[in-house]
Protein backbone atom coordinates (compact mmCIF):
# COMPACT_ATOMS: atom_id res chain seq x y z
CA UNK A 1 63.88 117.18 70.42
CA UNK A 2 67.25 117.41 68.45
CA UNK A 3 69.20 114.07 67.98
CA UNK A 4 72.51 113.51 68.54
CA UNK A 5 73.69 113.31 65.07
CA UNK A 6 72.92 116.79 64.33
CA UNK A 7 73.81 118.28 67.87
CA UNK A 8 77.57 120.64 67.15
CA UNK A 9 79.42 118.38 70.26
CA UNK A 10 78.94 114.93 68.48
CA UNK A 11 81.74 113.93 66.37
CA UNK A 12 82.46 110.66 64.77
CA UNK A 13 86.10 109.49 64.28
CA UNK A 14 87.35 108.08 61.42
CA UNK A 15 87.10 104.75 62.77
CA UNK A 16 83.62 104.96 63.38
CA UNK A 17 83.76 105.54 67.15
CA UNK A 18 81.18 108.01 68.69
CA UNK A 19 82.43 110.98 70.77
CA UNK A 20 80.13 113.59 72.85
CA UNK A 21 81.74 116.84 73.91
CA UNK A 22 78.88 118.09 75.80
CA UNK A 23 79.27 118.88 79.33
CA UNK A 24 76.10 118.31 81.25
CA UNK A 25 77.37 121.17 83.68
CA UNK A 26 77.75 124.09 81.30
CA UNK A 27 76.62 123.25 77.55
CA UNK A 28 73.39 121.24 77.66
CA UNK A 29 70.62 122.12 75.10
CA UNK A 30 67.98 120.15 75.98
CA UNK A 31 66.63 118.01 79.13
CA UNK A 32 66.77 115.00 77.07
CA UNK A 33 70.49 115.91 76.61
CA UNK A 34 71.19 115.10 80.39
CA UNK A 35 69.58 111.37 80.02
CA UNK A 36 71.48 110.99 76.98
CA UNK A 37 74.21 111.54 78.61
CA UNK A 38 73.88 109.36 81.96
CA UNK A 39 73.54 106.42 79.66
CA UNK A 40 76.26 106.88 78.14
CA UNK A 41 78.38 107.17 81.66
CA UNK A 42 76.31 103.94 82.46
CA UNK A 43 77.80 102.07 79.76
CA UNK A 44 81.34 103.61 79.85
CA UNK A 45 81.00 102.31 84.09
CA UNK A 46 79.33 98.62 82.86
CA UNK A 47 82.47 98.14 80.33
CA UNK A 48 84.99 99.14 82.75
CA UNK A 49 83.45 97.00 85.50
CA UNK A 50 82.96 94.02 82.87
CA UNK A 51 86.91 94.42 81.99
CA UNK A 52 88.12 94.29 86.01
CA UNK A 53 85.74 91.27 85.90
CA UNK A 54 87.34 89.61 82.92
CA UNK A 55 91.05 89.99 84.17
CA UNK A 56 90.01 88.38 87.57
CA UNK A 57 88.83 85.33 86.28
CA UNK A 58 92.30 85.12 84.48
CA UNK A 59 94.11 85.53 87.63
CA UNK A 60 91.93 83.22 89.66
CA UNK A 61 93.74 80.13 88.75
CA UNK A 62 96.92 81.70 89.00
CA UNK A 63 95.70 83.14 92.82
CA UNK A 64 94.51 79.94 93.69
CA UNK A 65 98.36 78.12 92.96
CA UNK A 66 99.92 80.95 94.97
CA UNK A 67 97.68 79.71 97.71
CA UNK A 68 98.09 76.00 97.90
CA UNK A 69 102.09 76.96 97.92
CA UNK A 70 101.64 79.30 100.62
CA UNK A 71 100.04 76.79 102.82
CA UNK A 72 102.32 74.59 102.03
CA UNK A 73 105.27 76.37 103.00
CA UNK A 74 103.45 77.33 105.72
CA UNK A 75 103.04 73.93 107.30
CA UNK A 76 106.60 73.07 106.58
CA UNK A 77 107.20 75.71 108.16
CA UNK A 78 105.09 74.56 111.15
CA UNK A 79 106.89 71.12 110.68
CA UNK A 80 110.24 72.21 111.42
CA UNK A 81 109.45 74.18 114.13
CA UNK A 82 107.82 70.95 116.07
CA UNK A 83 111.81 70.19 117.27
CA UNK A 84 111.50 73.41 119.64
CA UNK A 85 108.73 72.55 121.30
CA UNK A 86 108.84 68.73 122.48
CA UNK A 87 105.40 67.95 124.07
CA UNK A 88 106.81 64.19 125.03
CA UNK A 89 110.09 66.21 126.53
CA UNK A 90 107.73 68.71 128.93
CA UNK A 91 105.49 65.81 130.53
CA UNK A 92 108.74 64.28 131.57
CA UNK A 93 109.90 67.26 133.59
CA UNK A 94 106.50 67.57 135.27
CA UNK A 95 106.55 63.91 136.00
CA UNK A 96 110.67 63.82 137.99
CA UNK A 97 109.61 66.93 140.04
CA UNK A 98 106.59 65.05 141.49
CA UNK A 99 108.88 61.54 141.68
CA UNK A 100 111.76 63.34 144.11
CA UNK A 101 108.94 65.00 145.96
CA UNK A 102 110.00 68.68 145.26
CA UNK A 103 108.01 71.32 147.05
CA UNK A 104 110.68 74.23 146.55
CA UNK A 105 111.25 74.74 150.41
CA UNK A 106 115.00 74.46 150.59
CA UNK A 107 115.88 75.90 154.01
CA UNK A 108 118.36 74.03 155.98
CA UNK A 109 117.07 72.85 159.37
């Protein structure tokens, strides 16, 4: 099996980081190439999950303010809209229709 290090599509930058140009579609040598490979995907797809994970839990706090202020102005909202409907204001309407006897029959006999 040939390693890595001594395969012509690994290169090493200057700063040390490791770089495979292989393409597992056209310009595999060996079998053991392919798993080689996957793992190294795997990783790439465990960082980049690990990152979105890390800048969610810094925007959790800041999610959960924009929340309590939303409900807020949500019930103040609510609050000031309690004027329009006037529960008090209905019941009395109901209750003078049924005092003068009202049945809505207003033909002249």
């Amino acid at each position: 099996m040939i390693q890595c290090k001594e395969c012509e599509f690994y290169h090493v930058s200057p700063t040390g980081e490791v770089a495979f140009a292989c393409d597992p579609f056209t310009n595999v040598k060996e079998p053991s190439c392919l798993l080689k490979w996957q793992l190294v995907r795997l990783n790439h797809m465990a960082a980049a999950y690990q990152a979105m994970l890390d800048f969610n839990r810094k925007l959790a706090p800041l999610q959960e303010k924009m929340f309590k202020i939303m409900e807020r102005e949500i019930e103040d909202l609510n609050e000031s809209d309690k004027w329009k409907v006037d529960e008090k204001g209905e019941e009395e309407e109901d209750s003078d229709d049924d005092r003068w006897n009202c049945s809505g029959d207003y033909r002249l006999k």
